[in-house]
N, C-alpha and C. Protein backbone atom coordinates (compact mmCIF):
# COMPACT_ATOMS: atom_id res chain seq x y z
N UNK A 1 222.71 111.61 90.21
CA UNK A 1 221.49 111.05 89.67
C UNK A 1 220.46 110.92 90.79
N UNK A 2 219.57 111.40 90.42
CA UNK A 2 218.30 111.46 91.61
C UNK A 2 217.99 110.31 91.53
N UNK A 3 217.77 109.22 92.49
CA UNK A 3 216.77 107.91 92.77
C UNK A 3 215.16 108.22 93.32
N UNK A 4 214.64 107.56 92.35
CA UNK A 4 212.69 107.56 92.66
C UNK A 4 212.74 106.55 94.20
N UNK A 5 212.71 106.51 95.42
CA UNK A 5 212.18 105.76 96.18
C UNK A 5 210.42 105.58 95.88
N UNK A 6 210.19 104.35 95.81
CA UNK A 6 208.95 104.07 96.16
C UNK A 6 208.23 103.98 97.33
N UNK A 7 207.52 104.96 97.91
CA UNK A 7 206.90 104.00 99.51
C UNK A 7 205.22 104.07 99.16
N UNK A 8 205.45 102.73 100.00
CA UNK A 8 204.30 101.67 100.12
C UNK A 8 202.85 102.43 101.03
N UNK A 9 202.19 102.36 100.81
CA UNK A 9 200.92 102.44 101.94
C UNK A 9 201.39 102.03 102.95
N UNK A 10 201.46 101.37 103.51
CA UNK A 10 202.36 100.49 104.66
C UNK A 10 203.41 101.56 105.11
N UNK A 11 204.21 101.68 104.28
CA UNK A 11 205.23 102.42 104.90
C UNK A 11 204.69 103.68 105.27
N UNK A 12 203.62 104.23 105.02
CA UNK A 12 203.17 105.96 105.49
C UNK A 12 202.39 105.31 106.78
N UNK A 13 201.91 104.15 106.76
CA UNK A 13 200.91 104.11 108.38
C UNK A 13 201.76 103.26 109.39
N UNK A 14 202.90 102.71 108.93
CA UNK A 14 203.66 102.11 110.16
C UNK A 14 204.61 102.99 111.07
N UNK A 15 204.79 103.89 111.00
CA UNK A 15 205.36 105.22 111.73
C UNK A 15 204.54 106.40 112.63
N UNK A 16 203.22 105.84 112.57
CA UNK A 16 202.00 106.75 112.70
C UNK A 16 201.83 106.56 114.66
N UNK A 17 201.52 107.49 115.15
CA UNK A 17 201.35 107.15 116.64
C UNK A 17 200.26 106.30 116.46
N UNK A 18 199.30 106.05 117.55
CA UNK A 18 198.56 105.07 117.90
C UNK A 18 197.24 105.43 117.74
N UNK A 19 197.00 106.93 117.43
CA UNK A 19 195.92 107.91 117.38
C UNK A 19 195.32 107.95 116.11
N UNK A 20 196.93 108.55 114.94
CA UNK A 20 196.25 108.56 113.85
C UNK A 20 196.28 107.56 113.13
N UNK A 21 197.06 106.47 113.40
CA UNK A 21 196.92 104.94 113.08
C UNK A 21 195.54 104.46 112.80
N UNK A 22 194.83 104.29 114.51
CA UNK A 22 193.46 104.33 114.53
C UNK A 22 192.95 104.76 113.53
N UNK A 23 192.63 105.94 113.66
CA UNK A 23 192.16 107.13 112.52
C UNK A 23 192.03 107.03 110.72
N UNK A 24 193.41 106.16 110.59
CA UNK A 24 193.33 106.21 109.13
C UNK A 24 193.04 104.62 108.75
N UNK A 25 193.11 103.93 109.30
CA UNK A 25 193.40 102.22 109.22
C UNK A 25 191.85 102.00 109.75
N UNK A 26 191.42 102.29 110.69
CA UNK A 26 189.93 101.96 111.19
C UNK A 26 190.01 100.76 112.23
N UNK A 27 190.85 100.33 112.41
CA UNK A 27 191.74 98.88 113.22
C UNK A 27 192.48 99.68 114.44
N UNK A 28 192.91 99.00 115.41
CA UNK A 28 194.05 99.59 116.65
C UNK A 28 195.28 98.68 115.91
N UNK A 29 196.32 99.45 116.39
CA UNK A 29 197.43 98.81 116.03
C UNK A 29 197.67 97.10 116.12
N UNK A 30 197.37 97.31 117.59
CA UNK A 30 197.13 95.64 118.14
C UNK A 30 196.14 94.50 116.97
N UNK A 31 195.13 95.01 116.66
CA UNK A 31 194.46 94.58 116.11
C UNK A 31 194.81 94.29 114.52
N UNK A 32 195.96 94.88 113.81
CA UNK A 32 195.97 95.28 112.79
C UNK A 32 197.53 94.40 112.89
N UNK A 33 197.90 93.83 113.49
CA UNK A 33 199.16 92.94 113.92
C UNK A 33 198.78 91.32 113.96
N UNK A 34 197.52 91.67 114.66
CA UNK A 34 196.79 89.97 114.54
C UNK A 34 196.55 89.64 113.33
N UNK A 35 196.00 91.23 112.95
CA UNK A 35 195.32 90.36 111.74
C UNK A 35 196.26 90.07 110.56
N UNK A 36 197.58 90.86 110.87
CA UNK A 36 199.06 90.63 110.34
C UNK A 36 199.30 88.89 109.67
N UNK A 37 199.09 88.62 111.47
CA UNK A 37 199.82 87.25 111.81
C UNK A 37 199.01 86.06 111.20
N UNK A 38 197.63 86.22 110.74
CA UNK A 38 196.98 85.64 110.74
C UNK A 38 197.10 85.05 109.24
N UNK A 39 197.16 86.37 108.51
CA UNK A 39 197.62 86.62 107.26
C UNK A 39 199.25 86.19 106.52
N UNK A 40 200.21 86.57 107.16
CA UNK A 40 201.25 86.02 107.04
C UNK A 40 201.03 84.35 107.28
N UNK A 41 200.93 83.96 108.40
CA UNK A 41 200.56 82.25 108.20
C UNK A 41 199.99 81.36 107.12
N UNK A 42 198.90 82.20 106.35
CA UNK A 42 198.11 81.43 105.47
C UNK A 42 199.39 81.54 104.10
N UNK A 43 200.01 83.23 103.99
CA UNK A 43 200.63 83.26 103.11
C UNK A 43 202.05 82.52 102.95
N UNK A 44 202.60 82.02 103.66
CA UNK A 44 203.61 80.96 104.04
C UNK A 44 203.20 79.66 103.95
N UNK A 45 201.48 79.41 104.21
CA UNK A 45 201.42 78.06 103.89
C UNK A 45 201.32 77.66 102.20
N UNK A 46 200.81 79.01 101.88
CA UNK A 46 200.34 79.02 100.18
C UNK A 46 201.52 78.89 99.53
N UNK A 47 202.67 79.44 99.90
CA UNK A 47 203.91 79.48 99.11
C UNK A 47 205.14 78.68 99.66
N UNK A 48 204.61 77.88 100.74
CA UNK A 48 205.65 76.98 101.26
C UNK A 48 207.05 76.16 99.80
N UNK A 49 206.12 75.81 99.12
CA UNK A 49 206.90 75.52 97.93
C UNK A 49 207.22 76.64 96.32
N UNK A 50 207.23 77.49 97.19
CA UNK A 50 208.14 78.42 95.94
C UNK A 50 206.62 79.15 95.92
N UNK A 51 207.23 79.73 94.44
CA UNK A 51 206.00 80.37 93.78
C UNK A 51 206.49 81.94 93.41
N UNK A 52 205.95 82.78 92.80
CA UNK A 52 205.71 84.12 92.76
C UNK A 52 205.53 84.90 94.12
N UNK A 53 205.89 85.16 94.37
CA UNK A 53 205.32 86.13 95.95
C UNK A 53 204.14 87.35 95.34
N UNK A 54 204.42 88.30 94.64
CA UNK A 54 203.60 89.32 94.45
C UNK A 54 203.69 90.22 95.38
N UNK A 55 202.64 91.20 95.65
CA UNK A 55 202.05 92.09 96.46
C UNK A 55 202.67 91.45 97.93
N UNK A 56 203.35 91.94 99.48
CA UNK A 56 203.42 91.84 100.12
C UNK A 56 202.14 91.71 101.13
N UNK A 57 201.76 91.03 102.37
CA UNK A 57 201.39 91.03 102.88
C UNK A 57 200.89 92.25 103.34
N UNK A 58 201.58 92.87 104.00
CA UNK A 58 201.41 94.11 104.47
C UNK A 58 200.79 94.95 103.58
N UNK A 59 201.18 95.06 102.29
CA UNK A 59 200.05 95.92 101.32
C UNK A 59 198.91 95.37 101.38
N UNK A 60 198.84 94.25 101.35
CA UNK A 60 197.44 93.48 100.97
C UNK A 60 196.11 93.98 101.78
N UNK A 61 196.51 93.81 103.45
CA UNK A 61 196.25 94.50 104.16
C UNK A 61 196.05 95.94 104.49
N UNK A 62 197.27 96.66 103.74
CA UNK A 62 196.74 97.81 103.62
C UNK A 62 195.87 98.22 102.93
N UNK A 63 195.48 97.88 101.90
CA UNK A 63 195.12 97.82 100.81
C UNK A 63 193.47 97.71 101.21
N UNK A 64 192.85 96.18 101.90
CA UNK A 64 191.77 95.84 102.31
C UNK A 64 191.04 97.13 103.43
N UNK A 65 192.29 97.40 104.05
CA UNK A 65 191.67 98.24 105.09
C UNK A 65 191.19 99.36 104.87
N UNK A 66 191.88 100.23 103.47
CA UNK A 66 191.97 101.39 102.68
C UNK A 66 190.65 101.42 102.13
N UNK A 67 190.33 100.12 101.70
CA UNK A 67 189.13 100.10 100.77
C UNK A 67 187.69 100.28 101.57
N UNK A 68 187.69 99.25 102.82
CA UNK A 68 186.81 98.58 103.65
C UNK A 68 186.48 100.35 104.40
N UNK A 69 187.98 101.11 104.72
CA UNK A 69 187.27 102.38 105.91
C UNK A 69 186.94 103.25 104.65
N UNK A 70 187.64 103.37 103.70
CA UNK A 70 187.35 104.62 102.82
C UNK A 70 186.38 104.66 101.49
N UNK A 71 185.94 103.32 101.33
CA UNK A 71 184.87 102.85 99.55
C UNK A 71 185.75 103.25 98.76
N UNK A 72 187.26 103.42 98.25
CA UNK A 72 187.98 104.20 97.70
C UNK A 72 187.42 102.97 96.18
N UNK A 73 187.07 103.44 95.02
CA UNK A 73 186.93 102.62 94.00
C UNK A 73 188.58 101.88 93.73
N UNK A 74 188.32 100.53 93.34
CA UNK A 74 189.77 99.75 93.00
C UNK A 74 190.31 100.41 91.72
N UNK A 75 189.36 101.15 90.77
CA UNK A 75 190.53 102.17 89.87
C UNK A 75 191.48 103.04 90.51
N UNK A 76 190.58 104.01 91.66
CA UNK A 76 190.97 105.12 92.38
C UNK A 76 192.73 104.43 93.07
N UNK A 77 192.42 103.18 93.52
CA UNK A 77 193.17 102.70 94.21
C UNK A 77 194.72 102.22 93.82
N UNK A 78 194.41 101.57 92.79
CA UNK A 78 194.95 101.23 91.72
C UNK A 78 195.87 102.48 91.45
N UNK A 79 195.41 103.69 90.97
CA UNK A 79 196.36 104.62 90.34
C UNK A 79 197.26 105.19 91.45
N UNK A 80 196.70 105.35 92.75
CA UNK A 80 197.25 105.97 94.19
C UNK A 80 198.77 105.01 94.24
N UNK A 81 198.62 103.79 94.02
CA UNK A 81 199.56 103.22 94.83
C UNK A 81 200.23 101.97 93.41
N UNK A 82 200.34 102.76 92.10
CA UNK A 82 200.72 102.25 90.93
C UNK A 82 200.77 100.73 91.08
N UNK A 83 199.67 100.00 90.70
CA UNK A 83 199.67 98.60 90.64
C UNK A 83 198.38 98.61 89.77
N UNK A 84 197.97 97.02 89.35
CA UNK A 84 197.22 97.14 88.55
C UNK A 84 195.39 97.20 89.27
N UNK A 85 194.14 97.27 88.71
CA UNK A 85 193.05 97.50 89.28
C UNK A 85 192.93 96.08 89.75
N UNK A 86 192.97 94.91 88.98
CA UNK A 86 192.96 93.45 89.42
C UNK A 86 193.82 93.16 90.54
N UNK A 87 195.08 93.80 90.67
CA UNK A 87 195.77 93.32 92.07
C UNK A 87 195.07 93.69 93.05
N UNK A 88 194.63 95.02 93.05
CA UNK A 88 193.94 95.44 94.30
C UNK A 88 192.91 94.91 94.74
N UNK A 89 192.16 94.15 93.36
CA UNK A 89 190.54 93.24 93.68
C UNK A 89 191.00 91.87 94.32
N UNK A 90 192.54 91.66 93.78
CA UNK A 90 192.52 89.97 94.10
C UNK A 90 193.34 90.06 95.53
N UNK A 91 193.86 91.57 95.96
CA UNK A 91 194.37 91.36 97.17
C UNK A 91 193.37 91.97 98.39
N UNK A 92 192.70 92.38 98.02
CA UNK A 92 191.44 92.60 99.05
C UNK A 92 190.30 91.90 99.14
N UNK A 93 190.20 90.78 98.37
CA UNK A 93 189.90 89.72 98.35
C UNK A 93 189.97 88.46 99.30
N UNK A 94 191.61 88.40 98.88
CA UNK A 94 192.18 87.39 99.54
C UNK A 94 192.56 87.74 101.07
N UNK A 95 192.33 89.13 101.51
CA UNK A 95 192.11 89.54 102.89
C UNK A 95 191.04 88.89 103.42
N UNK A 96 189.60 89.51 102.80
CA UNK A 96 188.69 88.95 103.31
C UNK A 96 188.48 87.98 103.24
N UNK A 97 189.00 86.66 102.42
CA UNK A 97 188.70 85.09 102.86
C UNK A 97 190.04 84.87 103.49
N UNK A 98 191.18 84.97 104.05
CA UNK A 98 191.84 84.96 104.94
C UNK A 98 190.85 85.02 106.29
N UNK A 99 190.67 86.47 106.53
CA UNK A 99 190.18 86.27 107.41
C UNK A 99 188.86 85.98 108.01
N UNK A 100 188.08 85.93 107.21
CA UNK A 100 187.14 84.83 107.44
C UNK A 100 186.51 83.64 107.93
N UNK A 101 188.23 82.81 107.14
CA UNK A 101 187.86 81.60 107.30
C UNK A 101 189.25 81.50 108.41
N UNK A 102 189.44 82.61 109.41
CA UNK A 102 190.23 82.64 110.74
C UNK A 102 189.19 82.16 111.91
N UNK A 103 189.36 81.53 112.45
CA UNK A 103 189.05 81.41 113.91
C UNK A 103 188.87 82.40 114.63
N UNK A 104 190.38 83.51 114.58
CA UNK A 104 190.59 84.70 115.62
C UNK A 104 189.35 86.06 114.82
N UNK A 105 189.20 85.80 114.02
CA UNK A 105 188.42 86.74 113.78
C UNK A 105 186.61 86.45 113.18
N UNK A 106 186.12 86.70 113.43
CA UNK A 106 183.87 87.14 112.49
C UNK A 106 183.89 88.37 112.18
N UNK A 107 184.28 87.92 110.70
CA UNK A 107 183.60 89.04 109.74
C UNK A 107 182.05 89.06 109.09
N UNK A 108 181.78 89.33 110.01
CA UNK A 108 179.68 89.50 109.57
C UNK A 108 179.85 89.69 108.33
N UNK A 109 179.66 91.37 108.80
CA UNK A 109 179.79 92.04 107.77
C UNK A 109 180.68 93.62 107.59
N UNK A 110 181.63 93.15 106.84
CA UNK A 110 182.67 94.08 106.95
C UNK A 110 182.32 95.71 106.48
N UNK A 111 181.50 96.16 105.42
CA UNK A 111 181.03 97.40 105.51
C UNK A 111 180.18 98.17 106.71
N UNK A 112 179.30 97.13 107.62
CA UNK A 112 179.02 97.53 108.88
C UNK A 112 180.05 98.15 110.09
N UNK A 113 181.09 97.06 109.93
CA UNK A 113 182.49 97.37 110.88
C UNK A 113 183.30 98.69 110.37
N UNK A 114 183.72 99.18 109.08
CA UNK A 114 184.53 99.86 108.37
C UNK A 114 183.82 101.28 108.28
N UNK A 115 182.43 101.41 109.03
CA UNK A 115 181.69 102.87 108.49
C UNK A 115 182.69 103.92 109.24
N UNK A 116 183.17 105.22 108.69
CA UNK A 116 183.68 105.86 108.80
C UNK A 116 183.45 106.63 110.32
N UNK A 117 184.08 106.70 111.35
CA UNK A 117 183.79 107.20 112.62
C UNK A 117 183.27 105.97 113.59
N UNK A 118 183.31 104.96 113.01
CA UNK A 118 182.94 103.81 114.19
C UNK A 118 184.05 103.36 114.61
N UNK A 119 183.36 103.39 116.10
CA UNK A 119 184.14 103.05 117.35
C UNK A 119 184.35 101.66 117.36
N UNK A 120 183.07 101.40 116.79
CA UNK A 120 182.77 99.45 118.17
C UNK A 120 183.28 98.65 117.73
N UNK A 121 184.50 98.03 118.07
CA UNK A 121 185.00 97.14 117.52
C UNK A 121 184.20 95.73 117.83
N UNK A 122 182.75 95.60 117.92
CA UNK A 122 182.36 94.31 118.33
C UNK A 122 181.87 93.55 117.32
N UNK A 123 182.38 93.57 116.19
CA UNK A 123 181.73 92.53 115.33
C UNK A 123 183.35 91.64 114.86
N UNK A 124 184.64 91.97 115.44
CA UNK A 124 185.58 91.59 115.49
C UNK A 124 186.11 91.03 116.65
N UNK A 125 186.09 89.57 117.03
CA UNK A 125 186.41 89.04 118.33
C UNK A 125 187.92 89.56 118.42
């Protein structure tokens, strides 16, 4: 019997050298670990007492970053990575007020940071 493995967004860019990481994520690895940690914390404080988990962290993130470097529409997105169009709105969402309301990070304005071929990481402390 053949088994369907599912892999995640996540799982195609966590194997990636450091080049095309960059490249497809719009983040450095380093950078994309903070903003991991930053994220995991809030999501541990939200669910300290039980709850639904949902969508993993790591998608969520992938997910935000997918959207933010590429404008990919949340239908488009949605069908790529079989989940519903609302998960993808409420988890790229909850990226950007995560990190927001981080200390370690100023998000001005995140379509300025995410334009396709930008270098400068300076609107991200």
């Amino acid at each position: 019997m053949n088994e369907i493995i599912n892999v995640t967004a996540y799982d195609k860019i966590k194997y990636l050298d450091d080049t095309d990481f960059k490249l497809i994520t719009g983040v450095t690895r380093e950078l994309f670990n903070k903003m991991l940690e930053v994220l995991r914390n809030k999501y541990a404080a939200e669910h300290a007492r039980g709850g639904r988990p949902g969508l993993s962290v790591e998608i969520r993130l992938t997910l935000a970053l997918e959207y933010w470097r590429e404008y990919r529409s949340f239908r488009h997105m949605a069908v790529s990575h079989q989940i519903k169009k609302s998960t993808v709105n409420e988890a790229v969402l909850w990226v950007e007020n995560v990190l927001r309301e981080s200390e370690d990070f100023k998000l001005e304005d995140l379509k300025n940071r995410f334009k396709p071929n930008e270098e400068d990481e300076s609107k991200i402390k």
